[in-house]
Every structure is written in C-alpha cells, then in structure tokens.
Protein backbone atom coordinates (compact mmCIF):
# COMPACT_ATOMS: atom_id res chain seq x y z
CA UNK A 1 17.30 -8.31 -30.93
CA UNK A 2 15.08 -9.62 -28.01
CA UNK A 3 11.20 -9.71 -29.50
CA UNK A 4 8.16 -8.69 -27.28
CA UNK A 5 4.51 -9.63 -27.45
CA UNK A 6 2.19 -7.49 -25.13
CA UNK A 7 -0.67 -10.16 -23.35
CA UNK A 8 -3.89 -8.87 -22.11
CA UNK A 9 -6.88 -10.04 -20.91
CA UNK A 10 -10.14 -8.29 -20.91
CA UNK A 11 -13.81 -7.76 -20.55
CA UNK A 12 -15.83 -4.91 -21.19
CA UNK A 13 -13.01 -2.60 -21.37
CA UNK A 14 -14.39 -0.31 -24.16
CA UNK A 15 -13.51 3.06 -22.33
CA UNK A 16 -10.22 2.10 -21.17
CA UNK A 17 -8.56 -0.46 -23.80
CA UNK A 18 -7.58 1.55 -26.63
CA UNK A 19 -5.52 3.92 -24.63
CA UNK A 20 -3.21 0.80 -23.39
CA UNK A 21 -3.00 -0.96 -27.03
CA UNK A 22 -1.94 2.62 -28.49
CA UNK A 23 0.47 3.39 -25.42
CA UNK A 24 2.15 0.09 -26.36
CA UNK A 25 1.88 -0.76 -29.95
CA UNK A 26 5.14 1.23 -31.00
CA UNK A 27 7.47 -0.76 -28.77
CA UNK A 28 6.01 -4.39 -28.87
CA UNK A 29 5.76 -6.84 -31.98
CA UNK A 30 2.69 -8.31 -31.26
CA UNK A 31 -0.32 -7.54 -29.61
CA UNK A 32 -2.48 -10.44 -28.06
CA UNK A 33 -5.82 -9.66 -26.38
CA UNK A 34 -7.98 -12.41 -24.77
CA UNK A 35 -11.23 -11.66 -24.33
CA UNK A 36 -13.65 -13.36 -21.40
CA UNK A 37 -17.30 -12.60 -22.31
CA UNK A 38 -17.18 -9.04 -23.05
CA UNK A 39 -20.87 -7.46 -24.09
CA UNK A 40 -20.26 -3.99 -25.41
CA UNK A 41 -17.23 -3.08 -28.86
CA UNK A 42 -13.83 -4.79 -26.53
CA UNK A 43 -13.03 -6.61 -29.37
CA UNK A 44 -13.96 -4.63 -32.03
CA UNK A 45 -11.88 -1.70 -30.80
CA UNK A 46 -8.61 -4.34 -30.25
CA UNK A 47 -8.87 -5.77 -33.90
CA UNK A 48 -8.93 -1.80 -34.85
CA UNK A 49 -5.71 -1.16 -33.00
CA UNK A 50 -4.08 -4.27 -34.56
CA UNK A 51 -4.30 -6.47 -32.28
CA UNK A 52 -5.18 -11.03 -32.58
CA UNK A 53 -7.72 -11.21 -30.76
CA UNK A 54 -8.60 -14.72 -28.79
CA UNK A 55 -11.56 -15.62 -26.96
CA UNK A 56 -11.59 -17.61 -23.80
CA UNK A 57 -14.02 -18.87 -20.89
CA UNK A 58 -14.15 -17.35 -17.85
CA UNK A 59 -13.15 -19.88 -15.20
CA UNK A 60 -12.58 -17.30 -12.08
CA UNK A 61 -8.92 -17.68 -12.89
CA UNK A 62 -7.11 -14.98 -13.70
CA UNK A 63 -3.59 -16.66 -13.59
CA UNK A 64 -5.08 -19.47 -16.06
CA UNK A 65 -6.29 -16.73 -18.64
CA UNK A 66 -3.09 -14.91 -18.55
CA UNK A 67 -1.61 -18.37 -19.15
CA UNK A 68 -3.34 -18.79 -22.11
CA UNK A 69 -3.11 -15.74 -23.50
CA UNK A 70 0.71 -15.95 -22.99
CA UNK A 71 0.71 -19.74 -24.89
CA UNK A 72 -0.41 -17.46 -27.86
CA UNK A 73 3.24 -15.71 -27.71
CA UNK A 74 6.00 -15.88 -30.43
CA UNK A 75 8.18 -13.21 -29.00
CA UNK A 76 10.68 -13.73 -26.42
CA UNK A 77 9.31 -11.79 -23.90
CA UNK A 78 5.84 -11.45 -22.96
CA UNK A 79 4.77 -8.16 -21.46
CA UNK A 80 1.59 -8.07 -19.10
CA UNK A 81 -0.73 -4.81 -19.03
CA UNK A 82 -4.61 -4.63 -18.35
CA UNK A 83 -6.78 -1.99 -20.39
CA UNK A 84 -6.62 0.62 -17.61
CA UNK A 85 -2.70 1.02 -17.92
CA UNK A 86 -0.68 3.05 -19.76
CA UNK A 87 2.67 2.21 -20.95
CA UNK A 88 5.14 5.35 -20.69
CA UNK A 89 6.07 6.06 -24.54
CA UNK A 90 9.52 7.89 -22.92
CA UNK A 91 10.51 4.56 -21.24
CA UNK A 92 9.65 2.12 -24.60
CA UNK A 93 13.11 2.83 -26.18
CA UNK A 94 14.63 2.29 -22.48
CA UNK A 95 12.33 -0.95 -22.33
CA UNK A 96 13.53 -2.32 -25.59
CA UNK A 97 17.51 -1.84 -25.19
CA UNK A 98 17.09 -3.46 -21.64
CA UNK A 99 16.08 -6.95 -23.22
CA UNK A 100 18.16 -6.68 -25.29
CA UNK A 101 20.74 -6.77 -22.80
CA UNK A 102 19.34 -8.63 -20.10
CA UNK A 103 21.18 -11.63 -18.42
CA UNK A 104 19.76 -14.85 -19.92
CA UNK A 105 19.19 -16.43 -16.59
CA UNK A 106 16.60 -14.06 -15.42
CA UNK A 107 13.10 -15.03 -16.00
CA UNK A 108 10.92 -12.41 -14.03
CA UNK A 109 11.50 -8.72 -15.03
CA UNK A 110 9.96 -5.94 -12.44
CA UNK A 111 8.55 -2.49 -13.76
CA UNK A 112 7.33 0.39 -11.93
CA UNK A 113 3.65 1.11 -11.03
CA UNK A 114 2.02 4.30 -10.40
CA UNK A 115 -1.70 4.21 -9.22
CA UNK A 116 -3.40 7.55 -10.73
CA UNK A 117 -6.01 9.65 -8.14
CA UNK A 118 -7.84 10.47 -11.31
CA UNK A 119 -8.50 8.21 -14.02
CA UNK A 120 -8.16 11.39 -16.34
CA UNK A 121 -5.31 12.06 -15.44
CA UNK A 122 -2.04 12.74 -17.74
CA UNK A 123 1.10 10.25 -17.39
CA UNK A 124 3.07 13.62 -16.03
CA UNK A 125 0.39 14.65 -13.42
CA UNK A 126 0.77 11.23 -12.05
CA UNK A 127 4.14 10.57 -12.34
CA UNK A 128 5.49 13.74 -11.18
CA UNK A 129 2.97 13.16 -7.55
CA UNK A 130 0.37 15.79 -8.53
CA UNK A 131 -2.22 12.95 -9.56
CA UNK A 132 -0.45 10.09 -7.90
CA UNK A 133 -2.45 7.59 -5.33
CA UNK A 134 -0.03 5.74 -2.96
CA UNK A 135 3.63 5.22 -3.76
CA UNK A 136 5.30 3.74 -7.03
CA UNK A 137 5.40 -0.21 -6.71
CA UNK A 138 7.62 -2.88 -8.15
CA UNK A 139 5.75 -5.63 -9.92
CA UNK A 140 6.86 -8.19 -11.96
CA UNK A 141 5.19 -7.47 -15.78
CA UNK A 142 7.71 -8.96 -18.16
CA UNK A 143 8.19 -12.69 -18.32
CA UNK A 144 10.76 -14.28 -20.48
CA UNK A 145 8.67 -16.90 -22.94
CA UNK A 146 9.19 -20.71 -21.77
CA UNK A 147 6.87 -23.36 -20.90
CA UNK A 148 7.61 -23.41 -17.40
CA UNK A 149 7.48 -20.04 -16.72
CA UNK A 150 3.83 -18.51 -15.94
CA UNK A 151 1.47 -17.34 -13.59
CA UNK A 152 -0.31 -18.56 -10.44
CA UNK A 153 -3.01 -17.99 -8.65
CA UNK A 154 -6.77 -17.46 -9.05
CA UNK A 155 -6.73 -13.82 -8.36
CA UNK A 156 -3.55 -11.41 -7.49
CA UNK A 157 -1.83 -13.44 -10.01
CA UNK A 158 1.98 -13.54 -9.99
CA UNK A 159 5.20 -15.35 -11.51
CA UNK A 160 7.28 -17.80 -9.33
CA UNK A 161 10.05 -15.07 -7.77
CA UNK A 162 13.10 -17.24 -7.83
CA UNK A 163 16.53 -15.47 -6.04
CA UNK A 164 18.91 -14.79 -9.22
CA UNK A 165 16.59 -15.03 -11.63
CA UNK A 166 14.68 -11.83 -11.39
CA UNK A 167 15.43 -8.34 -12.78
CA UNK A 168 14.31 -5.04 -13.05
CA UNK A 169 14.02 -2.53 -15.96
CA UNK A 170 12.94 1.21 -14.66
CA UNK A 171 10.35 1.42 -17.54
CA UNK A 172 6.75 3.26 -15.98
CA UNK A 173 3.15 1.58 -15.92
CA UNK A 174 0.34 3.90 -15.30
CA UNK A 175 -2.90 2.36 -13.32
CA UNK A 176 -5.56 4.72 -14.27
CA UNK A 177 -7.64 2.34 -12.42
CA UNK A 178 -6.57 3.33 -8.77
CA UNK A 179 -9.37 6.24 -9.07
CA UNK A 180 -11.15 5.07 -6.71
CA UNK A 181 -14.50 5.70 -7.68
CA UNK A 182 -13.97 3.92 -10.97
CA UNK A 183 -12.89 0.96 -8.74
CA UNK A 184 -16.19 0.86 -7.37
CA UNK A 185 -18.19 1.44 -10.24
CA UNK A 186 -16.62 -1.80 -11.47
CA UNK A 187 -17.61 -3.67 -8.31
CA UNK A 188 -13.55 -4.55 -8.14
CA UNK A 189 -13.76 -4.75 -4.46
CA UNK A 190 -16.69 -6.95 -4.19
CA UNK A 191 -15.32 -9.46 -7.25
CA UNK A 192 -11.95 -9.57 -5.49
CA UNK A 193 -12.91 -11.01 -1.74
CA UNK A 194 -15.32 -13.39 -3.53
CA UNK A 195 -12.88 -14.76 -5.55
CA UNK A 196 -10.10 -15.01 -2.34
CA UNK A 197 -12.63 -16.67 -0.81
CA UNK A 198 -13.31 -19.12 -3.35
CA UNK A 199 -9.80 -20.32 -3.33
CA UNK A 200 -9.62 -19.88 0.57
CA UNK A 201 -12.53 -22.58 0.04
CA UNK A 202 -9.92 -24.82 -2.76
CA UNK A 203 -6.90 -24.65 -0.25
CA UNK A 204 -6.55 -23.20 3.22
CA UNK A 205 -2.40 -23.66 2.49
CA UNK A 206 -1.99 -20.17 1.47
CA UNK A 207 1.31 -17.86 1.50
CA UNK A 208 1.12 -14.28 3.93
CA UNK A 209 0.36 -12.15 0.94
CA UNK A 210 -2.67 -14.11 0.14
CA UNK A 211 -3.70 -13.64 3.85
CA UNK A 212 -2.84 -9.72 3.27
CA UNK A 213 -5.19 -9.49 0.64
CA UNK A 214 -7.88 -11.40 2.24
CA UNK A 215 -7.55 -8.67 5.29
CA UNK A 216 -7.54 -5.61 2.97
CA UNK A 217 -10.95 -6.44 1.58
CA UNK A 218 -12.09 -7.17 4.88
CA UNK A 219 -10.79 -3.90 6.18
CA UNK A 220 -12.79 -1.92 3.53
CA UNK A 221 -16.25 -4.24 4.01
CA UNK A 222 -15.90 -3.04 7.89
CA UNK A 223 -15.45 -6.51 9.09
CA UNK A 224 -12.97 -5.86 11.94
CA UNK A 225 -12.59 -9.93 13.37
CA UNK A 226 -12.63 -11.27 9.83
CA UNK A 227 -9.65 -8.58 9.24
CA UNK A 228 -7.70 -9.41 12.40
CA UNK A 229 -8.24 -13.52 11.83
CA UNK A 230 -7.04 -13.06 8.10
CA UNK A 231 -3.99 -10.82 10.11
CA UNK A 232 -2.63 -13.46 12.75
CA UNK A 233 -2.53 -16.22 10.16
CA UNK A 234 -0.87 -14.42 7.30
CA UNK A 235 1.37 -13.06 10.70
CA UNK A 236 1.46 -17.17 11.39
CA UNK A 237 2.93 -17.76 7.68
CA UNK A 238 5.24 -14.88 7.34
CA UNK A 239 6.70 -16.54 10.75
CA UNK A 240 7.29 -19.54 9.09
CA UNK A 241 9.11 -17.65 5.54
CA UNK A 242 11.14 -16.25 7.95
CA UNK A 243 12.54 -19.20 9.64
CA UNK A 244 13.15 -20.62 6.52
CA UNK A 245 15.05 -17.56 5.85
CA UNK A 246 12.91 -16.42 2.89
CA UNK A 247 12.26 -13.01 1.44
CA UNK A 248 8.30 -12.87 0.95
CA UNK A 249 6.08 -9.98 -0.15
CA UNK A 250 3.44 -10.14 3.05
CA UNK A 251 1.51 -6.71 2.03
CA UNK A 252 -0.53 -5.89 5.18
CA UNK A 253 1.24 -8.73 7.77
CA UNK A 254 4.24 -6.19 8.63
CA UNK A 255 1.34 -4.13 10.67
CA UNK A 256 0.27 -7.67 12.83
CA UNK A 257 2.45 -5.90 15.69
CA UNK A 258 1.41 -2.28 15.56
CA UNK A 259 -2.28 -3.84 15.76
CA UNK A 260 -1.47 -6.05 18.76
CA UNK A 261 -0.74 -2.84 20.84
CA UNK A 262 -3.76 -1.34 19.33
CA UNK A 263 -5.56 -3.94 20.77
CA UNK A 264 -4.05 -3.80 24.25
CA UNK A 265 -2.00 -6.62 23.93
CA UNK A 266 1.23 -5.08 24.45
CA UNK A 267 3.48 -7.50 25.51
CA UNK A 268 2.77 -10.04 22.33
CA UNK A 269 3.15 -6.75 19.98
CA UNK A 270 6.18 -6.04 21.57
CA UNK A 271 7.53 -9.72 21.10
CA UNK A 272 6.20 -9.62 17.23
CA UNK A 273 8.22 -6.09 16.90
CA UNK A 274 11.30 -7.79 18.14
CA UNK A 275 11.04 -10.89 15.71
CA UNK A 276 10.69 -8.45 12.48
CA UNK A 277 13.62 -6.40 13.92
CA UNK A 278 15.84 -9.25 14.57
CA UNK A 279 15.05 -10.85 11.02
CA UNK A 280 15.47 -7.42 9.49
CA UNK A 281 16.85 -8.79 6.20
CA UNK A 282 13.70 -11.35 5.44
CA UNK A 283 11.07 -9.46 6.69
CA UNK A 284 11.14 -5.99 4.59
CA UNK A 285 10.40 -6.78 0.85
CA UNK A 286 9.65 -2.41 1.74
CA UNK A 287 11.85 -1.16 4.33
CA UNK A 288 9.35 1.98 4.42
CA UNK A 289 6.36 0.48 5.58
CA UNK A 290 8.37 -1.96 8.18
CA UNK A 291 10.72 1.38 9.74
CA UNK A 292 7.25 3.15 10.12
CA UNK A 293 5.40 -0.03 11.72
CA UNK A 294 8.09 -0.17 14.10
CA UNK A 295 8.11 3.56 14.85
CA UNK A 296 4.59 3.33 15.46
CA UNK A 297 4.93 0.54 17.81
CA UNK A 298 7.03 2.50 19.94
CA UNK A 299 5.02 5.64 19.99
CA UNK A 300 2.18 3.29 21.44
CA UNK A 301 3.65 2.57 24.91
CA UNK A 302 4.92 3.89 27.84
CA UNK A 303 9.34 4.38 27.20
CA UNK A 304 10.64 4.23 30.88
CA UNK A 305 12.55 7.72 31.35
CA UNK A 306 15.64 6.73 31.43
CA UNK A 307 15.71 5.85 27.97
CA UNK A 308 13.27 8.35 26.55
CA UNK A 309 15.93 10.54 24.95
CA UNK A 310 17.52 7.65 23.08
CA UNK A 311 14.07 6.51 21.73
CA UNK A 312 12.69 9.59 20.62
CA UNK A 313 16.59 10.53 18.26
CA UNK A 314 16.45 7.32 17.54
CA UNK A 315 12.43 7.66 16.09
CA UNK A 316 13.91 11.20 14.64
CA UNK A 317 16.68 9.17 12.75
CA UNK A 318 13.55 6.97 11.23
CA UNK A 319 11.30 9.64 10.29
CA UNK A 320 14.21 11.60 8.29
CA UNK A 321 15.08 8.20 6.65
CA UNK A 322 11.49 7.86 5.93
CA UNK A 323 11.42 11.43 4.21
CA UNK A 324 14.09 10.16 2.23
CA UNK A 325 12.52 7.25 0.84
CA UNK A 326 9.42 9.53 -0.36
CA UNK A 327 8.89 8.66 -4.33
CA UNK A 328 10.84 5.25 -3.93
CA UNK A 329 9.48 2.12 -5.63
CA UNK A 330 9.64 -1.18 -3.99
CA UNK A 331 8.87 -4.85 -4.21
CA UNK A 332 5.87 -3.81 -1.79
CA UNK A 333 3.30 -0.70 -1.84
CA UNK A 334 4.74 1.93 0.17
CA UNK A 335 1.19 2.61 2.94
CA UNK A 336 -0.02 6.14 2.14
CA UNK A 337 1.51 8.67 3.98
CA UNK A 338 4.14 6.41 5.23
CA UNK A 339 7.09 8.43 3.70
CA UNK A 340 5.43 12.01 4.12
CA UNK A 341 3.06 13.80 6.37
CA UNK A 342 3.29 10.74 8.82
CA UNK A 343 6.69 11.03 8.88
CA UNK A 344 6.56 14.56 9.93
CA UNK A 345 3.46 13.41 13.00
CA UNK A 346 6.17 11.01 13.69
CA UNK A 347 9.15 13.44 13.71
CA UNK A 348 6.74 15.92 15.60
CA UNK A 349 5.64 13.36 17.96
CA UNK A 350 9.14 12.55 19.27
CA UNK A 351 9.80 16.57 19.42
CA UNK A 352 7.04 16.82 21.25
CA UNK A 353 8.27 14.18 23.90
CA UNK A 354 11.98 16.21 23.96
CA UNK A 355 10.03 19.14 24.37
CA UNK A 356 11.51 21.01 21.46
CA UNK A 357 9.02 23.26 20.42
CA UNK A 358 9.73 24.91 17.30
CA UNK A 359 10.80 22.00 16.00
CA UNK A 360 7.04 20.49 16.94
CA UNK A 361 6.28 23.37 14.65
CA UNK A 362 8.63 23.13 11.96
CA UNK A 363 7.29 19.28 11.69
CA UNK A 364 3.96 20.21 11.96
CA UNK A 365 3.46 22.63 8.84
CA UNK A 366 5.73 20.42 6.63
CA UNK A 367 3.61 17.32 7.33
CA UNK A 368 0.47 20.15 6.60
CA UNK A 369 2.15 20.48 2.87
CA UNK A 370 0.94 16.91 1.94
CA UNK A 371 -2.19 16.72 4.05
CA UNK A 372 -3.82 20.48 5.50
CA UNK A 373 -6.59 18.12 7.18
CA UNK A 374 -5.24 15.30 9.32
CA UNK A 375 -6.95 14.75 12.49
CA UNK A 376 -3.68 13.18 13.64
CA UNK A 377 -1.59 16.33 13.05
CA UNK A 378 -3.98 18.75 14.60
CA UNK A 379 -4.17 16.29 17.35
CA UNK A 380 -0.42 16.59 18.16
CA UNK A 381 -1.18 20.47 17.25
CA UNK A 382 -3.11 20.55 20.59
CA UNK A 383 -1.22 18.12 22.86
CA UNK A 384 1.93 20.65 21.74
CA UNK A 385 0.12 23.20 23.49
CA UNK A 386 -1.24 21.11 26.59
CA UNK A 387 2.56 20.09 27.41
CA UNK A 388 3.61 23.99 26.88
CA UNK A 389 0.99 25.01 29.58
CA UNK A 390 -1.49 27.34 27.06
CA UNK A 391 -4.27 25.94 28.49
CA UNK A 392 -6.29 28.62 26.89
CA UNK A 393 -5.30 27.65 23.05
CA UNK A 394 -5.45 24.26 23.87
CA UNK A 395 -9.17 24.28 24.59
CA UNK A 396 -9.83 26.93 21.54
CA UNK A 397 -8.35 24.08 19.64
CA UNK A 398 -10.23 21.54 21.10
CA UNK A 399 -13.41 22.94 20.32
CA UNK A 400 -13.02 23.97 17.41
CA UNK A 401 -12.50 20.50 16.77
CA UNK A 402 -15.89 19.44 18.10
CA UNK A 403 -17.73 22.22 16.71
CA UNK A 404 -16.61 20.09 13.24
CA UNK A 405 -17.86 16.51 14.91
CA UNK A 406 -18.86 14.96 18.17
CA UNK A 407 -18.39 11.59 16.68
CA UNK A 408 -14.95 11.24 16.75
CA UNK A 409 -12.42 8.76 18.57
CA UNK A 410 -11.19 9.32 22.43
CA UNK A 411 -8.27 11.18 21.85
CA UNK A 412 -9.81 14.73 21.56
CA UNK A 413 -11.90 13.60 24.97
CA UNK A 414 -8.35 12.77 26.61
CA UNK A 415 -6.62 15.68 25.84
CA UNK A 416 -9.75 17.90 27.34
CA UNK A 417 -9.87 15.89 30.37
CA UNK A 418 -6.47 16.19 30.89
CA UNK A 419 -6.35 20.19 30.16
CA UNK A 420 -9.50 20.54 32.83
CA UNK A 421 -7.49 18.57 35.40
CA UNK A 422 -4.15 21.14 35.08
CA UNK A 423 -6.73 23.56 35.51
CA UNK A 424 -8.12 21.86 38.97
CA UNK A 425 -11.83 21.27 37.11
CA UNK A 426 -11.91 17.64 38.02
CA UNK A 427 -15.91 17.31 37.51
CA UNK A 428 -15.41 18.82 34.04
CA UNK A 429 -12.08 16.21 33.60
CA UNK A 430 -14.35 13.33 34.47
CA UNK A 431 -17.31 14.46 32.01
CA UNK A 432 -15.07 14.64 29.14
CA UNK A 433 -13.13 10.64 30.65
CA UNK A 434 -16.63 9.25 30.13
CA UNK A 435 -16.71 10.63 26.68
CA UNK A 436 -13.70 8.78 25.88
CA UNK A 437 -15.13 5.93 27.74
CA UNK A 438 -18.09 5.49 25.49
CA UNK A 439 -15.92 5.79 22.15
CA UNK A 440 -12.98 3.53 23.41
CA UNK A 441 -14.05 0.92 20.26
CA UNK A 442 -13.03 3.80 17.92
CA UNK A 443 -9.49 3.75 16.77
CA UNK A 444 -6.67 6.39 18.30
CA UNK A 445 -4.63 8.66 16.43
C-alpha cells in the first residue's frame, strides 16, 4: 500500500485551515504543517486537527518552504494543498487506489483545480459550474518522496515536468481562494509581483511562464508597457522551447499574436500566428486558449473575398470545437469565456460575415446563457442589424447603449458613424468618427 503525507505551508490561515486539514485527514497518514510567522491560533487549530506542526523562517521562498516541509515526509507520496483548498472526500478513495497502482517511474502526479467565485461556496456549487471561476486546471500536487525530487522557484512554485515521468489521477482540489475579493483582502496581488520582481532582480534567465506571470500582475496594476515588455520576452522564450521542440506551460504568451494586431502591427501578428500554428504540437500545453487566440487573430483583419467563406466555416469549425471543450481541465487555465459565450461571439461573428441571420441569433442568445451583459455580444447584436439594413433598430440599440455610458471604447462610435453614412448624414457620421478618434487608446471588442 502506497503511504501519503499531506505538506502545507501557512501563515495566518485561521479562517481557512481547518477546513483543508479536515477535508484531508481521512485519506492521508500524516499531516505536516509548516508554519512562517503566523500571529493569530494557525497553529493551535493544526495541532487540534492532528497535525506536526514545524516552524520555519520566511525567506520569500515559497519553493524552499515547501521543500522543507516535504524533508519532514515519511510517506511515499507527498501531497501539496494550501489552507484555502479543499480536498474532494468523493475522490480520496479514487486518490488512494491510484498510488497504489501508479507506474513507479512517474514522479509528478497532476490533480484537478477548480477556482470557487465564492469562498462560501459548497464543493458541488463549484464543481458542478454554478460557483466556479475560470475553467478546471491541471496542476501537479502529488510528488513521489525522493531527495531529488522537489520544488523550484521563489513564487509559482512547481516540480521539474520530465516527459514519461508524469501522471495524472482525476482526484478534485477546491481553491476557495479564487473569490476574488478575499484575494485582495490578502494583498495576494501586491505580494505576488513583488516577489517576481525580486527574482527578476536574482536572474533575468527566466522560462515564458515566469514572463506570463510577471504580465498578469502587470495587467491588473494597469501598467500597459510593463505588460507588453513582460509579453514579447516570455513570446522571445517560448520561441526558443519551441525550437528545441519542447512542450512548455507559457500561461499568457499564446496571446503575444492576438496583441500584435491589437496594436496595429499586423503583419508581425500574423507571422507569430503562423509560428504557433506550424508548431501546433509544442505550443498548446491548452489547445482551448491557443484555437481561440488564433480565431481571434483572424477576426482582427481584413480576409480578401475570395477566401472569406472558407475562413469564416473554418472559424465555425473552431468555435463548435471550443463549445466542446467547455468543463475540460488542462495543463494550462482555460481564459474565461474562452470555451463559452466567446465561443458563441465567435460563432456569431463569422455568421454575421456569411450573412446568416438566424443563425447570428441562435449564437447570440446561447452566448447570453453564460453572460446576459457582454458589451461584445450586444456589440455584434447591433452590427447584425447595421449589415441587415434596420437602420432604425440599429440606432435604438446604439443609444441605448450610451444612455448606460459615454465612456466606452470606439466601437459603439464606429458602428453609429457608419449607420449615419447609409443614411447619407455624413456631418452626423463624422461627429460620431471623432468620437472614436478621441477613445482610439481604449481597447475594441
């Protein structure tokens, strides 16, 4: 019988820990909590629920505590949860026959992740999508016990992912900490770019996920050239993986060409599109998230005519695959939306450019089902009704749109300008162009 020891590490987790120690204790046969400075009862309340409980300094190295607290191990296995997850007692029986079983040459075992919307929420709210932020994940949580074998890195900590030697058991980890206002009540955001940057600061020699994470905190502190810099070189390194024909998780990089075209630079997106396509099989550690990028590219330029109908059934094709994916856990994060109500503004977007109305429609109100407010949808709502020629809905649309907001991106501008000039108003056409002049730094839908 394989053994199992379940390694934390913690600080100041008195509202969350005891949930994890008592959603794991039945199906583990050890419990080992480091603690690094914790103020309030932490420790208290893991001695309570039977766990040994170490202390250890905090050295702004998450990989080196999880190191220790794994050298603490007698089991076989070591399995890695923090205090705000939850262990699904259904899948603890599946978890323990699976060691038992499990080929003797793998080293890295992957479980599945679900990120709750509400920290409150039950494990069946979440798992079943009610309560559910993002997509399910792959991560690898189990590591088989031998010197060698350990963590790395200062923050976003992860095993060495050899090719043979890792597995996967479909056991369920709940983050209650994806509510998002719990993340910033912790100040997670704020501790995680400092300590990227610290190690940035150690060793610029970094790997494309680091450079992903680096341009996701960006992104949410609103600095948009930090963001893009952190882009092109984790772009720069994936590149190289590639070449080298290895599989890498790159997070955020598989967007670097969809961004390019955002950014006018059409022909280099283009070219970076191409690459990923042609290096299909090293470049999608999520096949989701790279099949939408690559949609999106496409729905970004001009398609000469002659090949219009093959590009829009073949960005049909991609949408309904994408549909199909919805719930699907992979080595990567699935981007919100990707395999849902974008996937139906994609599949109405190419409808739209065959002209197929009530399947614009059709598209439309599904993609509504998982999102009744997106500015995108409505915004291919009333281009649907520009290309019909009800010029009349069209503009009721449109302002009802900025009756909500004035400060919104150039698309709604566009699409009045362009229904004033089928109406022969060109004054009114021009009024609404320098609109969508003066917000041309916003983003489009």
């Amino acid at each position: 019988m394989a053994s199992l020891s379940l390694c934390m590490i913690v600080k100041n987790e008195e509202e969350m820990l005891e949930g994890c120690l008592e959603s794991a204790k039945n199906w583990v046969d050890e419990m080992i909590v480091v603690d690094t400075g914790s103020t309030d009862r932490t420790k208290e309340i893991a001695e309570k629920c039977g766990a040994t409980v170490y202390d250890f300094e905090w050295i702004h190295d998450f990989a080196a505590a999880r190191n220790f607290a794994k050298s603490k191990a007698s089991s076989d296995f070591v399995l890695a949860l923090d205090a705000d997850e939850r262990l699904h007692q259904a899948d603890g029986q599946l978890l323990r026959d699976s060691l038992n079983h499990i080929n003797e040459e793998i080293n890295v075992i992957f479980m599945i992740l679900t990120n709750a919307s509400d920290r409150f929420a039950s494990i069946e709210e979440v798992l079943s999508g009610k309560k559910r932020n993002g997509s399910p994940v792959l991560l690898p949580r189990i590591l088989r016990n031998k010197e060698k074998i350990g963590w790395f890195g200062a923050i976003h900590e992860s095993p060495p992912i050899e090719e043979g030697r890792v597995g996967r058991i479909n056991a369920n980890i709940i983050h209650l900490g994806g509510d998002l206002d719990w993340r910033e009540s912790k100040q997670k955001g704020e501790r995680n770019l400092n300590l990227l940057l610290e190690s940035l600061e150690e060793n610029s020699d970094k790997g494309a996920l680091f450079w992903s994470y680096i341009a996701a905190e960006f992104s949410q502190a609103g600095k948009r050239k930090e963001f893009m810099d952190a882009l092109e070189k984790g772009w720069n390194s994936l590149k190289e993986a590639i070449e080298k024909k290895i599989v890498t998780n790159n997070g955020l990089v598989v967007l670097y060409p969809s961004f390019l075209v955002k950014q006018g630079k059409v022909k280099e997106g283009l070219e970076a599109l191409a690459f990923l396509m042609a290096n299909f099989k090293y470049a999608a550690p999520n096949p989701a998230n790279l099949l939408f990028n690559c949609a999106s590219v496409l729905t970004e330029v001009d398609i000469p005519l002659e090949a219009r109908e093959t590009v829009y059934r073949s960005l049909l094709d991609v949408s309904k695959l994408l549909i199909e994916m919805d719930g699907e856990a992979f080595l990567d994060e699935t981007l919100w939306g990707v395999t849902n109500y974008k996937a139906y503004a994609l599949q109405a977007f190419a409808y739209l450019k065959l002209k197929e109305w009530n399947n614009v429609e059709e598209a439309l109100s599904l993609g509504r089902e998982f999102k009744a407010d997106d500015y995108s949808i409505r915004l291919l709502e009333i281009e649907m009704y520009l290309e019909k020629g009800d010029i009349q809905t069209c503009l009721s649309l449109i302002q009802e749109e900025l009756n909500k907001s004035l400060d919104v991106g150039p698309d709604i501008w566009v699409l009045a300008a362009t229904a004033f000039v089928v109406m022969g108003l060109e004054d009114d056409a021009n009024e609404f162009i320098e609109q969508a002049k003066v917000r041309s730094e916003m983003p489009f839908s």
